[in-house]
C-alpha atoms as a PDB file:
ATOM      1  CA  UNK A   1      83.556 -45.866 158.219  1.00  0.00           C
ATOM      2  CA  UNK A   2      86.254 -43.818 157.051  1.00  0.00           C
ATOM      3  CA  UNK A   3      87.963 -45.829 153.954  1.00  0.00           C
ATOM      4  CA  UNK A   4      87.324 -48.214 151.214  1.00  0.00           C
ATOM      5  CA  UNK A   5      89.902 -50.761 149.900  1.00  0.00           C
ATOM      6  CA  UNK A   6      90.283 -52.372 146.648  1.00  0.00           C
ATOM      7  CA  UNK A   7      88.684 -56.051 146.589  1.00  0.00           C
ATOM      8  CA  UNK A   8      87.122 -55.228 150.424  1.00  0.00           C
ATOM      9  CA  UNK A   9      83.878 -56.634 151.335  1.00  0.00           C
ATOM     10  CA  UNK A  10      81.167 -54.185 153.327  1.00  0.00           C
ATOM     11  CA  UNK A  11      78.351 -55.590 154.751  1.00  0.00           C
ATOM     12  CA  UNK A  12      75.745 -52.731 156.926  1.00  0.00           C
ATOM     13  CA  UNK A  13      78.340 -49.908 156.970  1.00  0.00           C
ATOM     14  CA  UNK A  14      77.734 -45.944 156.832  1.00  0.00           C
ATOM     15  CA  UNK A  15      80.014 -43.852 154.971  1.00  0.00           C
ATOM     16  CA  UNK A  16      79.705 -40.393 155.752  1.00  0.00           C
ATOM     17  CA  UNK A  17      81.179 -37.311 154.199  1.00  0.00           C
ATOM     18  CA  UNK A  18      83.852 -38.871 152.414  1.00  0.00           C
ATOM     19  CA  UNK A  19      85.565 -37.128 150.254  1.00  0.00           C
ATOM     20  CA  UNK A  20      86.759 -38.881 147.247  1.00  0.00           C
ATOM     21  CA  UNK A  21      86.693 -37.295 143.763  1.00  0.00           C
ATOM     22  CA  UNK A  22      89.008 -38.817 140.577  1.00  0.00           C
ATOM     23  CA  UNK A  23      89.627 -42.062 142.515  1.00  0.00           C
ATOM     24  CA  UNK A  24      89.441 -45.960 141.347  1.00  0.00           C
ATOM     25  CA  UNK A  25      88.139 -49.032 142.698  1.00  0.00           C
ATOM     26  CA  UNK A  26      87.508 -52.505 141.958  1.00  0.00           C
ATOM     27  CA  UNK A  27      86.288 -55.517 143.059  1.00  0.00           C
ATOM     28  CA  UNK A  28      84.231 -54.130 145.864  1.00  0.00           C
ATOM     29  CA  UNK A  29      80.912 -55.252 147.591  1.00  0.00           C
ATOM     30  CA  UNK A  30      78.776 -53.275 148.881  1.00  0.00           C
ATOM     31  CA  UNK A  31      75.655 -55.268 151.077  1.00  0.00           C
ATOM     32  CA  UNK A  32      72.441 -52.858 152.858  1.00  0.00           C
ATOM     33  CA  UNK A  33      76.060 -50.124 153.261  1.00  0.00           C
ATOM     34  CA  UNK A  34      74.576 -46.384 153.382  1.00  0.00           C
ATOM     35  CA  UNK A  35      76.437 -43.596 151.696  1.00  0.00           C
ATOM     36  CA  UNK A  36      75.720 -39.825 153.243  1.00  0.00           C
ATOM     37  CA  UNK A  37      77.302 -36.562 152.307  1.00  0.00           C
ATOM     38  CA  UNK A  38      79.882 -38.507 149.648  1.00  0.00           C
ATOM     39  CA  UNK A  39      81.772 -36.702 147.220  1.00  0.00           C
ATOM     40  CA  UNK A  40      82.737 -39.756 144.151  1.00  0.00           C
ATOM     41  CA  UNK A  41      82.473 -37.730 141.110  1.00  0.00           C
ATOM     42  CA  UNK A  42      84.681 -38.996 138.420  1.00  0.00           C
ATOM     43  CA  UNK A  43      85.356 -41.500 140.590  1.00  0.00           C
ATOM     44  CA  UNK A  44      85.638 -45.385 138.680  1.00  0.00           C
ATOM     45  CA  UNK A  45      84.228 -48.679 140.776  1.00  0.00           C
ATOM     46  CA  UNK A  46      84.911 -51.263 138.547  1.00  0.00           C
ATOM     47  CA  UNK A  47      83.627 -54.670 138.566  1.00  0.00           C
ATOM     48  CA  UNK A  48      82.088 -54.025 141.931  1.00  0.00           C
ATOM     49  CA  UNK A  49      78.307 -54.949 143.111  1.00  0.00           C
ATOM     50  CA  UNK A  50      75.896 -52.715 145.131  1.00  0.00           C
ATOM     51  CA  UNK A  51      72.983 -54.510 147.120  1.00  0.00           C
ATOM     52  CA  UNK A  52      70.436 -53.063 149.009  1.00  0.00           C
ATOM     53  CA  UNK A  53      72.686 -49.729 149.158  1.00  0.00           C
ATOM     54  CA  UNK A  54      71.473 -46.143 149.873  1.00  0.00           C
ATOM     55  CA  UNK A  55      73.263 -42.987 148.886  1.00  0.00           C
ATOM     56  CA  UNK A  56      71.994 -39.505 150.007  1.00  0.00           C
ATOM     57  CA  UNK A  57      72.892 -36.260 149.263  1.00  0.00           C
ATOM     58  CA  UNK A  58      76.233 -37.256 147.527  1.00  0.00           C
ATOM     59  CA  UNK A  59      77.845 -36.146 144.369  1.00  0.00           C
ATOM     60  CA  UNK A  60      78.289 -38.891 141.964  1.00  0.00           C
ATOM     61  CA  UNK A  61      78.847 -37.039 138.642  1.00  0.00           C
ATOM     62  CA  UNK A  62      80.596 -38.653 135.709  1.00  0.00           C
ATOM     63  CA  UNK A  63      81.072 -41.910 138.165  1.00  0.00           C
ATOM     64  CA  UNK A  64      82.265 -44.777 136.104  1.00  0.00           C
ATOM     65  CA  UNK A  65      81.074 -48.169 136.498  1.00  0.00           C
ATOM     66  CA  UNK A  66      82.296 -50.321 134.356  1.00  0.00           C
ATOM     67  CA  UNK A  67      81.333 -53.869 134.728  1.00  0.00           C
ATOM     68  CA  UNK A  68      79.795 -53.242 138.153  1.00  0.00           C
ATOM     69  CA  UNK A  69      76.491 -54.503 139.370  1.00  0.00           C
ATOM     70  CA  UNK A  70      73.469 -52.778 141.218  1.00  0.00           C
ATOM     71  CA  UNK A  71      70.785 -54.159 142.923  1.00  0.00           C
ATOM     72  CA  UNK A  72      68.098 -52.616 144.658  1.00  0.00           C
ATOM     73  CA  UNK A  73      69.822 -49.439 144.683  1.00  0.00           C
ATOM     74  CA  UNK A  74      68.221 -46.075 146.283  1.00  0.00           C
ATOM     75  CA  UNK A  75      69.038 -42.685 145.381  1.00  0.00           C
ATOM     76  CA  UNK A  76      67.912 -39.545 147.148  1.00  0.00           C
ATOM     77  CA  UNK A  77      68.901 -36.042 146.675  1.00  0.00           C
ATOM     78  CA  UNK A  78      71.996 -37.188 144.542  1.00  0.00           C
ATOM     79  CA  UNK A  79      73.766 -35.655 141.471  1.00  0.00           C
ATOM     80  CA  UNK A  80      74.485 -38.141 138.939  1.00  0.00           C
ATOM     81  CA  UNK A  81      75.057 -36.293 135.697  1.00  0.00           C
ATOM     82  CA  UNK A  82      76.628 -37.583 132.827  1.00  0.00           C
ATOM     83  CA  UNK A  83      76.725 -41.218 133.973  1.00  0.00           C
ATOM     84  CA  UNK A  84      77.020 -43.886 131.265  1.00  0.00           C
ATOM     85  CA  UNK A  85      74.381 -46.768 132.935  1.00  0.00           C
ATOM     86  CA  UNK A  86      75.077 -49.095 130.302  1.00  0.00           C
ATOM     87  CA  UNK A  87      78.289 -49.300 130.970  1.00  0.00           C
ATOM     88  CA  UNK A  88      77.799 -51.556 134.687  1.00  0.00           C
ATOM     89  CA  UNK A  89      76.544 -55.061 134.169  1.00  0.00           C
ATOM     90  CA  UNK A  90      72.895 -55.718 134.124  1.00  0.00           C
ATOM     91  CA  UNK A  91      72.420 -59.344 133.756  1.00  0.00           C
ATOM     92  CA  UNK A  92      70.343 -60.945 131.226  1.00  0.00           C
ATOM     93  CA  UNK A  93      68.275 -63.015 133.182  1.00  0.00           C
ATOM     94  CA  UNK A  94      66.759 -60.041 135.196  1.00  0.00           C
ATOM     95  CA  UNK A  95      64.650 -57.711 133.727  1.00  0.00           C
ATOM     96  CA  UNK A  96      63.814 -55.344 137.454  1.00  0.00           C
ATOM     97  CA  UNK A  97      66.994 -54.295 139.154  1.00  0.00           C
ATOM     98  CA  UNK A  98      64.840 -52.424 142.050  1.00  0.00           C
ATOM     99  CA  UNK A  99      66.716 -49.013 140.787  1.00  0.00           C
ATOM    100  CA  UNK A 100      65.113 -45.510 142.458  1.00  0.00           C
ATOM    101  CA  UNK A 101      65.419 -42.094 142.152  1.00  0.00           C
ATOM    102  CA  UNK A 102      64.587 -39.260 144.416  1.00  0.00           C
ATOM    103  CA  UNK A 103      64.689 -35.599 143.875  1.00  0.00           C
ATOM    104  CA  UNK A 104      67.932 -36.283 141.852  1.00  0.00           C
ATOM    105  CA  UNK A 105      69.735 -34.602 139.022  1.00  0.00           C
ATOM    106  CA  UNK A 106      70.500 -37.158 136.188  1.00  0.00           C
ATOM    107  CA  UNK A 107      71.196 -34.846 133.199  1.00  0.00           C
ATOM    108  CA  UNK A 108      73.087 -35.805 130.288  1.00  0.00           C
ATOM    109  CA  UNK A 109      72.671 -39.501 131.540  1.00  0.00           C
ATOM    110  CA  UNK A 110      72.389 -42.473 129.035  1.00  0.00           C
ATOM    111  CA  UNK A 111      70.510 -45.375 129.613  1.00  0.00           C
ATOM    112  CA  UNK A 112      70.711 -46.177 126.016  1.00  0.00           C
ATOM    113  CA  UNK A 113      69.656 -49.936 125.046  1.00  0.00           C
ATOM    114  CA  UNK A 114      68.969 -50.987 128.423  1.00  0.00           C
ATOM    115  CA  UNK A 115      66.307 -53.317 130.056  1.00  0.00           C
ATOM    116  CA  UNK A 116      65.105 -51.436 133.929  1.00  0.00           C
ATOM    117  CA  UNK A 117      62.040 -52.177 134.397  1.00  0.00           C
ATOM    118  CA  UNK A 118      59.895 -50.893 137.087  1.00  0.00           C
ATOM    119  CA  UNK A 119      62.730 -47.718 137.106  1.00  0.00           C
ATOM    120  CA  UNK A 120      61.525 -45.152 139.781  1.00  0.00           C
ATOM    121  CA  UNK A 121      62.312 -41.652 138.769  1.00  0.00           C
ATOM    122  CA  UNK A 122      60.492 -39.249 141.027  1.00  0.00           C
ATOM    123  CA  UNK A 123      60.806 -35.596 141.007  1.00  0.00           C
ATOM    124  CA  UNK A 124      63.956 -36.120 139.181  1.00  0.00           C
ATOM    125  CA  UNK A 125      65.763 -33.322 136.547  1.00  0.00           C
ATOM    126  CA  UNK A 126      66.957 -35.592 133.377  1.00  0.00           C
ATOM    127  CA  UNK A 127      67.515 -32.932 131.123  1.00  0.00           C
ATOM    128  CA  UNK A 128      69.776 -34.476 127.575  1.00  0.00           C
ATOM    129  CA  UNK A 129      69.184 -37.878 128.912  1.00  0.00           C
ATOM    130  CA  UNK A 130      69.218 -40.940 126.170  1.00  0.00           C
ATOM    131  CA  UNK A 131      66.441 -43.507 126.982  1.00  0.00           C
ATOM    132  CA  UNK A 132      66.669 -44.725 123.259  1.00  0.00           C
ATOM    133  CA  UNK A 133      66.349 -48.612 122.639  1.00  0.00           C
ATOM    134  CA  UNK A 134      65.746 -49.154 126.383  1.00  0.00           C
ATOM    135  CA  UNK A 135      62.864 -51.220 127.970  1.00  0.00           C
ATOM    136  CA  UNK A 136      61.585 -49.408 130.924  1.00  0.00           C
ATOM    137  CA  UNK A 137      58.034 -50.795 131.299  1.00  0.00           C
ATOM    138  CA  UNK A 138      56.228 -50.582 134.434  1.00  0.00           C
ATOM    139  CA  UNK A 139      58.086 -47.792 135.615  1.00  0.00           C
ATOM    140  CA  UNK A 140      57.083 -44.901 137.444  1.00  0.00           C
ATOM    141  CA  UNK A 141      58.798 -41.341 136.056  1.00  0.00           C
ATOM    142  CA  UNK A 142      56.578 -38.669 137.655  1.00  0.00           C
ATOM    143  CA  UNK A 143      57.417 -35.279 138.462  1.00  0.00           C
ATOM    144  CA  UNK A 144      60.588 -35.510 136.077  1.00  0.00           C
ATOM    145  CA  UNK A 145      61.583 -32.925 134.125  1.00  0.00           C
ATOM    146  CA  UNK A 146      62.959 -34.541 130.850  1.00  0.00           C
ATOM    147  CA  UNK A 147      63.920 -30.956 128.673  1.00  0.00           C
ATOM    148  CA  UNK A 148      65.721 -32.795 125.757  1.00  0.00           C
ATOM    149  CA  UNK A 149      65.730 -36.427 126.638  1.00  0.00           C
ATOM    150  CA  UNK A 150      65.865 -39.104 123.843  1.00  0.00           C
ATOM    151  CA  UNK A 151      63.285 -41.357 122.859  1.00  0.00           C
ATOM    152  CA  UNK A 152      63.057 -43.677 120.393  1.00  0.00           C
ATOM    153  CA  UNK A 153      62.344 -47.449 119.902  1.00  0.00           C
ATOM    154  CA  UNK A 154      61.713 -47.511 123.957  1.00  0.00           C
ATOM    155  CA  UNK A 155      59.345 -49.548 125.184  1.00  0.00           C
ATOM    156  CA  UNK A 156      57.243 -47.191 127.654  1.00  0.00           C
ATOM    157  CA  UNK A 157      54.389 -49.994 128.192  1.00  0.00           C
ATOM    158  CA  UNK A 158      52.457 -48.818 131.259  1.00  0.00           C
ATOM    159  CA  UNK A 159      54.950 -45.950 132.454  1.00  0.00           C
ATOM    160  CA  UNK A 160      53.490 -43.360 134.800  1.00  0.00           C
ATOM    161  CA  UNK A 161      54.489 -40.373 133.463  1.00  0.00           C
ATOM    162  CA  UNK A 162      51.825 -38.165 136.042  1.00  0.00           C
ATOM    163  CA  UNK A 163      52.705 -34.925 136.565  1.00  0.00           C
ATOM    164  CA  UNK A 164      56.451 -34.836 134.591  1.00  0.00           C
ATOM    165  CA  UNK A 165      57.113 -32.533 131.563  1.00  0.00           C
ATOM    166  CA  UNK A 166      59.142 -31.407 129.267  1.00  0.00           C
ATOM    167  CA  UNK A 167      59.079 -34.849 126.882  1.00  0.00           C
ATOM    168  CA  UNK A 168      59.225 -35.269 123.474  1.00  0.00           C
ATOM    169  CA  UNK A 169      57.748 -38.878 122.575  1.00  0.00           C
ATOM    170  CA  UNK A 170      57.102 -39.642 119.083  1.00  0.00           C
ATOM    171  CA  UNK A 171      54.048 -41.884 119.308  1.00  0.00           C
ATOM    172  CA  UNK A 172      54.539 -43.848 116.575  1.00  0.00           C
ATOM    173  CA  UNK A 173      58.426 -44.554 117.310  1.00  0.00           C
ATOM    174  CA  UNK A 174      58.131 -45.907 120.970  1.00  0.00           C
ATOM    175  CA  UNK A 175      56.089 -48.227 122.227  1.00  0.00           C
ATOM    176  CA  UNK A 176      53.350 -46.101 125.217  1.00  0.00           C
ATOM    177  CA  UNK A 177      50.293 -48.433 125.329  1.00  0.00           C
ATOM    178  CA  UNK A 178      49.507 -48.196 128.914  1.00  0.00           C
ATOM    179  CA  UNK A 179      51.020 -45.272 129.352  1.00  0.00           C
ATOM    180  CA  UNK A 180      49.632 -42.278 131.936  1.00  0.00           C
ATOM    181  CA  UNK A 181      50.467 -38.869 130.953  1.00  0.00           C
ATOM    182  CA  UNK A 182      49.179 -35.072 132.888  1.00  0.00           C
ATOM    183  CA  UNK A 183      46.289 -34.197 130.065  1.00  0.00           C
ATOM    184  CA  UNK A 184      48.169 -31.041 129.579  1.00  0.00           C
ATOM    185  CA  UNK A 185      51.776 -32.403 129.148  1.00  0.00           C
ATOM    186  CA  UNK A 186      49.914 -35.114 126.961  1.00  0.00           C
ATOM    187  CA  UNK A 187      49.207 -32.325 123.787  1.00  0.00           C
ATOM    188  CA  UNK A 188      53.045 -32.114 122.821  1.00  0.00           C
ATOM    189  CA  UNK A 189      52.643 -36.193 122.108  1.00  0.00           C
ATOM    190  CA  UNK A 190      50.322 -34.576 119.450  1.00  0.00           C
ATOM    191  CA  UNK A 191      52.925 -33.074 117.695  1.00  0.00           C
ATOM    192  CA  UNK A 192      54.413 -36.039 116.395  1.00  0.00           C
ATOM    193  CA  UNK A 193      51.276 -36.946 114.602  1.00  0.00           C
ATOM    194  CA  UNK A 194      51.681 -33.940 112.541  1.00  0.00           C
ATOM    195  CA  UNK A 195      48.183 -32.549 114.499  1.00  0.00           C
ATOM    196  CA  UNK A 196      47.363 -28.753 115.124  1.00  0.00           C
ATOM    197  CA  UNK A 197      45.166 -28.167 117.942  1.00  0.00           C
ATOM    198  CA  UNK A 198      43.338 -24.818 117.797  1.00  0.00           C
ATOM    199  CA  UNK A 199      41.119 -23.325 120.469  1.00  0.00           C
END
């Protein structure tokens, strides 16, 4: 598959290599289609839907997705920094949108306010990413490296954090009951109880 129209519907198709920075689109579907070798950074699909959809090794920086829905969505070896999640449409009525990330690069992403639960971020960068407000129980975020991320008021009830680093959680701000950190990346959750650990 070589092109994508405007209000087109694809149902099992492969996209490979295209190349298609600074574009727009709307009104697309997108059913079990696999995306390999894309370039779509700054690219906009609005009011589209993605369902069952894999994209690998693409660049997908500052995409825009306005009003458009995803749905058991796989990423692997993708770049998606500086994407504004909150900005697609995540139903009410669902609370897991089947969302997962492989050995991606998500930095300077916001997820701000949103409700993913059972998010898989695995071996992931997310460095300056905003997770404030959100709800991401149940999800699995190990070996991520989250160098500046935001916490606060975000529900991290039973979140496998196993083997990622570079957090800052304040404790008393976010909600970790259930939680699994490494022991050593565990002692910097310390620090926002105002505790000094000496040898």
């Amino acid at each position: 598959m070589t092109t994508i129209e405007d209000s087109g519907q694809y149902l099992d198709a492969s996209f490979r290599k295209l190349e298609l920075p600074d574009t727009q689109y709307q009104d697309i579907e997108f059913e079990e289609c696999q995306f390999i070798d894309c370039n779509f950074s700054q690219t906009a699909f609005r009011n589209c839907r993605f369902t069952h959809c894999e994209f690998v090794r693409c660049n997908l920086s500052l995409m825009d997705l306005a009003n458009t829905r995803l749905f058991a969505v796989v990423f692997k070896e993708t770049k998606l920094i500086g994407i504004d999640w909150g900005k697609a449409s995540w139903p009410v009525f669902h609370v897991d949108f089947e969302l997962e990330f492989h050995h991606c690069i998500l930095n300077d992403c916001s997820f701000f306010g949103l409700t993913l639960n059972e998010l898989v971020l695995d071996e992931c960068k997310l460095h300056d990413a905003d997770f404030r407000e959100g709800n991401f129980a149940d999800s699995a975020m190990t070996c991520c490296d989250f160098t500046h991320s935001v916490f606060m008021r975000t529900n991290l009830r039973n979140v496998d954090f196993s083997e990622s680093t570079g957090y800052a959680i304040n404790v008393l701000d976010n909600e970790v009951a259930g939680a699994r950190f490494s022991r050593h990346e565990a002692l910097s959750l310390l620090e926002s109880l105002g505790i000094e650990l000496v040898d």
